[in-house]
N, C-alpha and C. Protein backbone atom coordinates (compact mmCIF):
# COMPACT_ATOMS: atom_id res chain seq x y z
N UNK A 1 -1.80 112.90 -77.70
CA UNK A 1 -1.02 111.70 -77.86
C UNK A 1 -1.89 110.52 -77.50
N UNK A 2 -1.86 109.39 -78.57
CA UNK A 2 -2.41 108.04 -78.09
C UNK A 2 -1.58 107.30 -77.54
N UNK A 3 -2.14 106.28 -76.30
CA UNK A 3 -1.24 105.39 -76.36
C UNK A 3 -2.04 103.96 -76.30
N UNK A 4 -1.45 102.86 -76.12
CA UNK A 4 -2.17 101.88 -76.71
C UNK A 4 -1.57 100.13 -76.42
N UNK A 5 -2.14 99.41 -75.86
CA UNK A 5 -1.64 98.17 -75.24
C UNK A 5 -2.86 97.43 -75.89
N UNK A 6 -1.90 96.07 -76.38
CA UNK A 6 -3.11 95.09 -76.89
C UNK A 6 -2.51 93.81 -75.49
N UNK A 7 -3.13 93.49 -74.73
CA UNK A 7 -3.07 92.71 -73.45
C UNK A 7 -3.76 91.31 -74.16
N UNK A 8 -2.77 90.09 -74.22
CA UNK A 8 -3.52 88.96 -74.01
C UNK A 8 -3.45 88.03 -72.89
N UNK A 9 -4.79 87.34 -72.19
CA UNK A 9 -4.52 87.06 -71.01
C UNK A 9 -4.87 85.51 -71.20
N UNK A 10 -3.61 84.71 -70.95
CA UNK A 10 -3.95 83.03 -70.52
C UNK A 10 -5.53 82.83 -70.11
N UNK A 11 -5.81 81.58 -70.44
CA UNK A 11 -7.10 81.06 -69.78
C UNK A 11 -6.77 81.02 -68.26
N UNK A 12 -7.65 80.71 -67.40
CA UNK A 12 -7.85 80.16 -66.64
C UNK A 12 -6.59 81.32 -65.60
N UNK A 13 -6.59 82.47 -65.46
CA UNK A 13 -6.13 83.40 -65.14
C UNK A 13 -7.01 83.84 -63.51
N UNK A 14 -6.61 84.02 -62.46
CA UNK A 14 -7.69 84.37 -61.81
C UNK A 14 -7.51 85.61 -61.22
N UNK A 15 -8.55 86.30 -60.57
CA UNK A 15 -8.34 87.68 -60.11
C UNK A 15 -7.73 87.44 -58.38
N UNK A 16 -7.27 86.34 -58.13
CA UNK A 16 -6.53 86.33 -56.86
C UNK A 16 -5.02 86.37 -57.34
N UNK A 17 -4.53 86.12 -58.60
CA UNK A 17 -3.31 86.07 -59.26
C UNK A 17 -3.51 86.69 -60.88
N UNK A 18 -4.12 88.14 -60.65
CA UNK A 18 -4.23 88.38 -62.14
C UNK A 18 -3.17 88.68 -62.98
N UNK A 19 -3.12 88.70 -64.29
CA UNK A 19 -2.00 89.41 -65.70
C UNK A 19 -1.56 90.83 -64.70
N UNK A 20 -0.63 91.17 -64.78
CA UNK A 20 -0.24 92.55 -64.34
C UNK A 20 0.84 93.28 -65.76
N UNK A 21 0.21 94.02 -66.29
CA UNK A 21 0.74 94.88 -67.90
C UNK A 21 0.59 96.16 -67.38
N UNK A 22 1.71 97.01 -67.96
CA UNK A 22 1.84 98.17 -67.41
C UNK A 22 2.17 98.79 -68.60
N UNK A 23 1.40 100.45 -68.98
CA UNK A 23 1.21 101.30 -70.25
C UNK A 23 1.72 102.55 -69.86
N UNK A 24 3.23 103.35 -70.22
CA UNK A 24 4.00 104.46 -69.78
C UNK A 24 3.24 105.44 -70.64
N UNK A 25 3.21 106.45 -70.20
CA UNK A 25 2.29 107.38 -71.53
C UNK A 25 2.98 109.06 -70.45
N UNK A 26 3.37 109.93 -71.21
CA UNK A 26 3.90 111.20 -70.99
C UNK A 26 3.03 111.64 -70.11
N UNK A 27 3.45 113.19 -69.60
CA UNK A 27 2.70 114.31 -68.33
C UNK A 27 1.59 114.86 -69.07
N UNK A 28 0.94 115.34 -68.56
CA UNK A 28 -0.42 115.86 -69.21
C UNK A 28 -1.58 115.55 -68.43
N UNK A 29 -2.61 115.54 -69.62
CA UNK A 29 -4.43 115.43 -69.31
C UNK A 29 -4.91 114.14 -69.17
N UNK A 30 -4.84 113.23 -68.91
CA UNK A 30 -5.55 112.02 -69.39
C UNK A 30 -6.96 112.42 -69.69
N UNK A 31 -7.32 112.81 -71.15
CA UNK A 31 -9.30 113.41 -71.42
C UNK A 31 -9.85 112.30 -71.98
N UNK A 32 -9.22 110.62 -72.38
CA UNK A 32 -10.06 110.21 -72.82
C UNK A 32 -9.44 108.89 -72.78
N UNK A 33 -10.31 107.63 -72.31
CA UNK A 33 -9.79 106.35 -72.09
C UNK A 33 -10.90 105.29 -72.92
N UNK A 34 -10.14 104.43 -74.18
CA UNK A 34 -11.22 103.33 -74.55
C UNK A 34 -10.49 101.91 -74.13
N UNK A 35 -11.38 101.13 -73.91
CA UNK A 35 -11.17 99.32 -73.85
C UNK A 35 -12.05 98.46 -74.91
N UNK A 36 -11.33 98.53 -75.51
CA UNK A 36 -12.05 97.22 -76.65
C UNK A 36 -11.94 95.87 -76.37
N UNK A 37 -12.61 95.05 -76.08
CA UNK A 37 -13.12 93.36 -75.97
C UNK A 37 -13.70 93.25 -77.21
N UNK A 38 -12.78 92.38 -77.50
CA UNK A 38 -13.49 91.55 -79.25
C UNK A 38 -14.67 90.74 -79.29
N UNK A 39 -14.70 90.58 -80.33
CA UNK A 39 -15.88 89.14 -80.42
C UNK A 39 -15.10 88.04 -79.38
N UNK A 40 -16.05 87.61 -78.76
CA UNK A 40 -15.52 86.48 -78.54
C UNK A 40 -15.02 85.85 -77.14
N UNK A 41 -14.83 87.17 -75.83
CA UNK A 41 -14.37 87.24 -74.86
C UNK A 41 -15.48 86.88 -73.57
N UNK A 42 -16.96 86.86 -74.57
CA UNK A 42 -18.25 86.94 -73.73
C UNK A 42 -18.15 86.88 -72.26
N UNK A 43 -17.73 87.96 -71.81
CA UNK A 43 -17.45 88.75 -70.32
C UNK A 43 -16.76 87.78 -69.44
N UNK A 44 -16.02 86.78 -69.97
CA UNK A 44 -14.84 86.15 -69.16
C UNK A 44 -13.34 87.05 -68.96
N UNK A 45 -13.16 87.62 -69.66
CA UNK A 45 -11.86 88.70 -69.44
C UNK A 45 -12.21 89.81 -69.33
N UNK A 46 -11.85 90.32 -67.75
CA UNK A 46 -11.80 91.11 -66.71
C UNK A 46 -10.54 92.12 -66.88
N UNK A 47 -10.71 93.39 -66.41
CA UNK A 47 -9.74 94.41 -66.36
C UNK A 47 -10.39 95.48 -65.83
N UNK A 48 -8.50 96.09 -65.05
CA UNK A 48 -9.04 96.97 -64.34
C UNK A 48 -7.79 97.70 -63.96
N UNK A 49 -7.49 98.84 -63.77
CA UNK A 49 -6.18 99.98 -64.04
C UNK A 49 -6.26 100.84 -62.71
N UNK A 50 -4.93 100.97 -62.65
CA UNK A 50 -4.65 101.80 -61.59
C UNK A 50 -3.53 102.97 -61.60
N UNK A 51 -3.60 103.94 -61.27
CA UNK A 51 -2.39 105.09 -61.60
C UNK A 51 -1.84 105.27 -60.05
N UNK A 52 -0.96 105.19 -59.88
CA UNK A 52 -0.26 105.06 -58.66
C UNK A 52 -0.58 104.62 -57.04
N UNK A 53 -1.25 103.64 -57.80
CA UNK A 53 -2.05 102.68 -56.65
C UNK A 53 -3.58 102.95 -57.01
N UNK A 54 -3.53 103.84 -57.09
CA UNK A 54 -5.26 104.62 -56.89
C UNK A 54 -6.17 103.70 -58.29
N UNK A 55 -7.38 103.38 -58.01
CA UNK A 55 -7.91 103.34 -58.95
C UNK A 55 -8.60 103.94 -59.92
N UNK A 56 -8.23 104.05 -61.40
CA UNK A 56 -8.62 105.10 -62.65
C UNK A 56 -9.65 104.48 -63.09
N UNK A 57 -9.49 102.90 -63.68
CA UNK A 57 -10.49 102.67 -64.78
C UNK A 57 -10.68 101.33 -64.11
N UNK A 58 -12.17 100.93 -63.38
CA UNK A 58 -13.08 102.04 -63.00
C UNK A 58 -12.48 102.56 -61.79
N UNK A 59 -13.04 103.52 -61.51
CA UNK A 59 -12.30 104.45 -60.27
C UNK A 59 -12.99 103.92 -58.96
N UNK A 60 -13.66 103.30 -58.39
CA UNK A 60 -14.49 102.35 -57.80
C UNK A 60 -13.16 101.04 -57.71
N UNK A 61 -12.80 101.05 -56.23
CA UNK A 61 -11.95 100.39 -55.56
C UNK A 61 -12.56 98.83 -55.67
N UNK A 62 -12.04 97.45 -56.33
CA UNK A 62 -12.74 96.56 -56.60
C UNK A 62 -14.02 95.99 -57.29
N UNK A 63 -14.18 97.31 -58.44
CA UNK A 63 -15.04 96.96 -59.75
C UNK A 63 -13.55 96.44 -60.93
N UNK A 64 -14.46 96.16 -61.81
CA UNK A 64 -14.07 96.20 -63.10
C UNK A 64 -14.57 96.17 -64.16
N UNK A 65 -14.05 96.30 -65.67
CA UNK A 65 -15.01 96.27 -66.89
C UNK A 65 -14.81 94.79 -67.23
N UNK A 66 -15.72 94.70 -68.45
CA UNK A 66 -15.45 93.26 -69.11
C UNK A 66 -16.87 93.37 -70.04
N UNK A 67 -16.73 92.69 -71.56
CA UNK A 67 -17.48 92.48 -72.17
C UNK A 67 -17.13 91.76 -73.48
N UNK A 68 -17.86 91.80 -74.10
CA UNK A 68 -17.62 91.18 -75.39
C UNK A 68 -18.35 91.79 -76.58
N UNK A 69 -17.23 91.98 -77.39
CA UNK A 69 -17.55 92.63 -79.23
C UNK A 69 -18.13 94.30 -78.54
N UNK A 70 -17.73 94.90 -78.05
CA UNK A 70 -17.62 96.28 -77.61
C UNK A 70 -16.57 97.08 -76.97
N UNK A 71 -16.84 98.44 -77.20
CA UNK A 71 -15.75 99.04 -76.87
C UNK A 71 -16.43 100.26 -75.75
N UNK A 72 -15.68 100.32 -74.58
CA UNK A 72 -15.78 100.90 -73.51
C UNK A 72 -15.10 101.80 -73.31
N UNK A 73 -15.79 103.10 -73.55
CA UNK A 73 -15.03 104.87 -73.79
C UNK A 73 -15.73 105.80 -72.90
N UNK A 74 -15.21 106.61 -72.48
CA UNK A 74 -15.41 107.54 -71.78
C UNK A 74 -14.18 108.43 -71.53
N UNK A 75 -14.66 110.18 -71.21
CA UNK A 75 -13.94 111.05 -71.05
C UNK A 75 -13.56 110.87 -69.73
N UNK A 76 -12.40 111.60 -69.54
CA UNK A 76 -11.84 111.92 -67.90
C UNK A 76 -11.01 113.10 -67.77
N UNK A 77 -10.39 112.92 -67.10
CA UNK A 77 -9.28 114.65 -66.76
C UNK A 77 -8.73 114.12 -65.49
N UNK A 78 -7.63 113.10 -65.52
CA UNK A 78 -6.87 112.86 -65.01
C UNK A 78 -5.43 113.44 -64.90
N UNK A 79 -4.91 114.15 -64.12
CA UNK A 79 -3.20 114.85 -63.97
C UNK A 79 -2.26 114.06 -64.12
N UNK A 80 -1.62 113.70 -65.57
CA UNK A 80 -0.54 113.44 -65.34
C UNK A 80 1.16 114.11 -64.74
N UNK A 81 1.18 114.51 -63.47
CA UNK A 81 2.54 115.52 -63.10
C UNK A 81 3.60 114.89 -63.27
N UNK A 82 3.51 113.98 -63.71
CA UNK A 82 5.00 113.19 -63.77
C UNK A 82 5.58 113.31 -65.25
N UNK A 83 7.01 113.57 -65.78
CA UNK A 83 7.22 112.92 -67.35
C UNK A 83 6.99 112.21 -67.80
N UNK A 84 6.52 110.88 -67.43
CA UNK A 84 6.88 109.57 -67.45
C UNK A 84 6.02 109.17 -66.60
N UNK A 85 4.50 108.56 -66.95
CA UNK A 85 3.96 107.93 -65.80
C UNK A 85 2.92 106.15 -66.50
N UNK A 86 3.03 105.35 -65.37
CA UNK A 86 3.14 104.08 -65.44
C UNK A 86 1.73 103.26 -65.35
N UNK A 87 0.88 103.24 -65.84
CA UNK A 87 -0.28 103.08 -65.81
C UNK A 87 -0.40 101.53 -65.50
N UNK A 88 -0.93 100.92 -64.76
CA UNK A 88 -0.86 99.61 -64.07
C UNK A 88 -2.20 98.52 -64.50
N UNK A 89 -1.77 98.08 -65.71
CA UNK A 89 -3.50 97.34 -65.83
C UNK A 89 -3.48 95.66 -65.29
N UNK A 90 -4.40 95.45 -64.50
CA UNK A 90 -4.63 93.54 -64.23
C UNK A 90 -6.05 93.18 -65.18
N UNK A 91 -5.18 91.94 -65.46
CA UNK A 91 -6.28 91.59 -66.11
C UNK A 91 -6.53 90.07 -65.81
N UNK A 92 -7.75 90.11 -65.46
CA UNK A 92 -8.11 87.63 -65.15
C UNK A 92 -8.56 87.48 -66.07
N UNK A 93 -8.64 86.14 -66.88
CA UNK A 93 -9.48 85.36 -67.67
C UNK A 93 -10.13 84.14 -67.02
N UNK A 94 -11.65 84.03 -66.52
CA UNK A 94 -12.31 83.26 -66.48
C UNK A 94 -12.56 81.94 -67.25
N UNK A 95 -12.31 81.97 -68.49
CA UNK A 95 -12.66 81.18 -69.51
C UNK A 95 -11.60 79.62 -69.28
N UNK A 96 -12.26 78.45 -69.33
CA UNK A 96 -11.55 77.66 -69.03
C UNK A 96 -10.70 76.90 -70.39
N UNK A 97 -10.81 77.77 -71.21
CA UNK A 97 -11.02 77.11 -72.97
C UNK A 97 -9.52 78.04 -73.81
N UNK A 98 -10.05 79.28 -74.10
CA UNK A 98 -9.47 80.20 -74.35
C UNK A 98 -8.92 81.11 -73.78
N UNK A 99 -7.40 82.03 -74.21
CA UNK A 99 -6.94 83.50 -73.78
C UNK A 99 -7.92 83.97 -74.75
N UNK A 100 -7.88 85.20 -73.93
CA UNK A 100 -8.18 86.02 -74.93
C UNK A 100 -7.97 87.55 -74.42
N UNK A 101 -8.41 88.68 -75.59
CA UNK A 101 -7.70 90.10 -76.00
C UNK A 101 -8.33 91.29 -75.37
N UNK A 102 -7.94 92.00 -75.05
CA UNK A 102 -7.96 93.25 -75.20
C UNK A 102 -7.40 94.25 -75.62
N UNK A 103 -8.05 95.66 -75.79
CA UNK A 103 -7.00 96.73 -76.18
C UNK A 103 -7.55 97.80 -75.75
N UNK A 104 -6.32 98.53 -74.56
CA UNK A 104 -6.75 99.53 -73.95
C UNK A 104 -5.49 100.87 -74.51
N UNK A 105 -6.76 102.02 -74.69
CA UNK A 105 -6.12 102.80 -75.33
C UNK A 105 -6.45 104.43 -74.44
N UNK A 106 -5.39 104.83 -74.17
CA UNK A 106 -5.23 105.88 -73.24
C UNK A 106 -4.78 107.49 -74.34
N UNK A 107 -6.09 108.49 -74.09
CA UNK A 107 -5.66 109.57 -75.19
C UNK A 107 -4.90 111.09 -74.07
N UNK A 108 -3.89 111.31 -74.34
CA UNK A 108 -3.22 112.53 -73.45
C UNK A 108 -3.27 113.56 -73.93
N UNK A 109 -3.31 115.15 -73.84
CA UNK A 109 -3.14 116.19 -73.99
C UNK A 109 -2.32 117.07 -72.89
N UNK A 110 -1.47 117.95 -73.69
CA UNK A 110 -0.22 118.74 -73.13
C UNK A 110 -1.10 119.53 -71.33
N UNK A 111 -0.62 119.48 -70.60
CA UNK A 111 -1.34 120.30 -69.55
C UNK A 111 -1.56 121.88 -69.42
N UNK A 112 -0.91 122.82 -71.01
CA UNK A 112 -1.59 123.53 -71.40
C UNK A 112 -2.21 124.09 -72.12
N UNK A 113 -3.14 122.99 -72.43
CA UNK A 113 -4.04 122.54 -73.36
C UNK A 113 -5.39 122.41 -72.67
N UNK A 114 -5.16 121.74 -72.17
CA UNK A 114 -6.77 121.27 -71.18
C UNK A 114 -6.67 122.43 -69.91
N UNK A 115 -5.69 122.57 -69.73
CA UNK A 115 -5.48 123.37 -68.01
C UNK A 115 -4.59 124.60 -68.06
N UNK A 116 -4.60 125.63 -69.29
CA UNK A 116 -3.83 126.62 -69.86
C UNK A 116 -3.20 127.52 -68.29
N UNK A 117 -4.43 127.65 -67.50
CA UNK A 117 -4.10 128.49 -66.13
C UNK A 117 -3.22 127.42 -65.40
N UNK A 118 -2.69 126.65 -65.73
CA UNK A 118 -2.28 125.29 -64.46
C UNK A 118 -3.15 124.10 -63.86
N UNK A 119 -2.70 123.96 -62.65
CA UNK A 119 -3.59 122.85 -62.06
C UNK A 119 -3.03 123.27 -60.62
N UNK A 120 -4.12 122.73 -59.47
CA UNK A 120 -4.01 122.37 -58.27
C UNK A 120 -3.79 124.08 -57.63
N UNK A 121 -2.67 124.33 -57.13
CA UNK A 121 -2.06 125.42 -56.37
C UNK A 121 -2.45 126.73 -57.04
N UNK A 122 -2.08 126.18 -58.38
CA UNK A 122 -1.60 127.57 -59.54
C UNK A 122 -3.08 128.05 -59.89
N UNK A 123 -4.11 127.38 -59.72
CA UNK A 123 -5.40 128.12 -59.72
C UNK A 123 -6.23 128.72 -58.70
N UNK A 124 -5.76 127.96 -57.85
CA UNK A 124 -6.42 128.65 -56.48
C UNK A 124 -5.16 129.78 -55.89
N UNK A 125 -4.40 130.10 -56.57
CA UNK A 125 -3.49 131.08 -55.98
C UNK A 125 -3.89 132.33 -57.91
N UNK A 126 -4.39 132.08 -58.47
CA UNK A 126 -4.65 132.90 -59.81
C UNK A 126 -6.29 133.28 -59.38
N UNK A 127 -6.98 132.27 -58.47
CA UNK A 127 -8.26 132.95 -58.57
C UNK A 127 -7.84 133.57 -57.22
N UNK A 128 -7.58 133.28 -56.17
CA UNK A 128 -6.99 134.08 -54.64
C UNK A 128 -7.13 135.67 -55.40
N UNK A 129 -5.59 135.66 -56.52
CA UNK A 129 -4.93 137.04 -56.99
C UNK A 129 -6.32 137.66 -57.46
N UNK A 130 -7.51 137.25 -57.98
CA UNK A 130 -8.44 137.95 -58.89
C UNK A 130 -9.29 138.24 -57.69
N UNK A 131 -9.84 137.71 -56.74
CA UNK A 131 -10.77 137.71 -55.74
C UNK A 131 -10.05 139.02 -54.87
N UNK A 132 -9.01 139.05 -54.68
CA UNK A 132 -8.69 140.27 -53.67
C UNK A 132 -8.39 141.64 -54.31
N UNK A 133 -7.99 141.59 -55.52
CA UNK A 133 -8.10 142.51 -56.47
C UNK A 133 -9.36 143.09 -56.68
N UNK A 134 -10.07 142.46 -56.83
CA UNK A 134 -11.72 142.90 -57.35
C UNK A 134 -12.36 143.65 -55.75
N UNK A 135 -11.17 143.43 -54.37
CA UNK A 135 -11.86 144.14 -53.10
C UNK A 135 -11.25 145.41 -52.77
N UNK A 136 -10.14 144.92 -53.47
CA UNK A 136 -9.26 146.16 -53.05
C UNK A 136 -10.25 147.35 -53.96
């Protein structure tokens, strides 16, 4: 599943009072996150995401991305355990002239898909079961 927010942020936006946009996307894998900055944004609009406080994109507590006429992708394997979970993006605009765009796009897969054995408990209690088996 894709999901997908086009964020436009006022000029003169600052990161002591940034845009706060929030992207709901189903339970699952989070395996793959892009941010596109258009022409035009030349690294005045800032962003930066958080999944239940914690920081995802970048995962580095007080970074952020930003660029212009590129798109910023990378894999991950983030747990979504929730049905329903709320992805938290801020975004500042530096620019004293123009808003301007982004588009952040979040790709999900079913959790048994990426993680067929489970996650967390359910693997360390499936490898536990294989490890004491193999002593007995």
């Amino acid at each position: 599943m894709q999901y997908t927010c086009q964020i436009t942020t006022p000029k003169n936006t600052t990161i002591e009072n940034p845009q706060v946009s929030y992207l709901r996307c189903a339970g699952g894998i989070i395996h793959h996150i892009d941010i596109m900055f258009p022409s035009g944004s030349n690294g005045l609009l800032h962003m930066c995401c958080y999944l239940g406080g914690h920081p995802i994109c970048p995962s580095t507590e007080g970074m952020f991305h930003s660029g212009d006429d590129e798109t910023i992708t990378f894999r991950e394997h983030i747990v979504l355990k929730n049905v329903s979970n709320r992805i938290t993006i801020k975004t500042w605009n530096e620019s004293e002239a123009y808003e301007h765009m982004l588009i952040f796009r979040v790709y999900v897969l079913p959790l048994n898909i990426l993680a067929p054995f489970g996650t967390d408990d359910s693997v360390v209690s499936l490898l536990s079961k294989i490890y004491h088996q193999e002593r007995e």
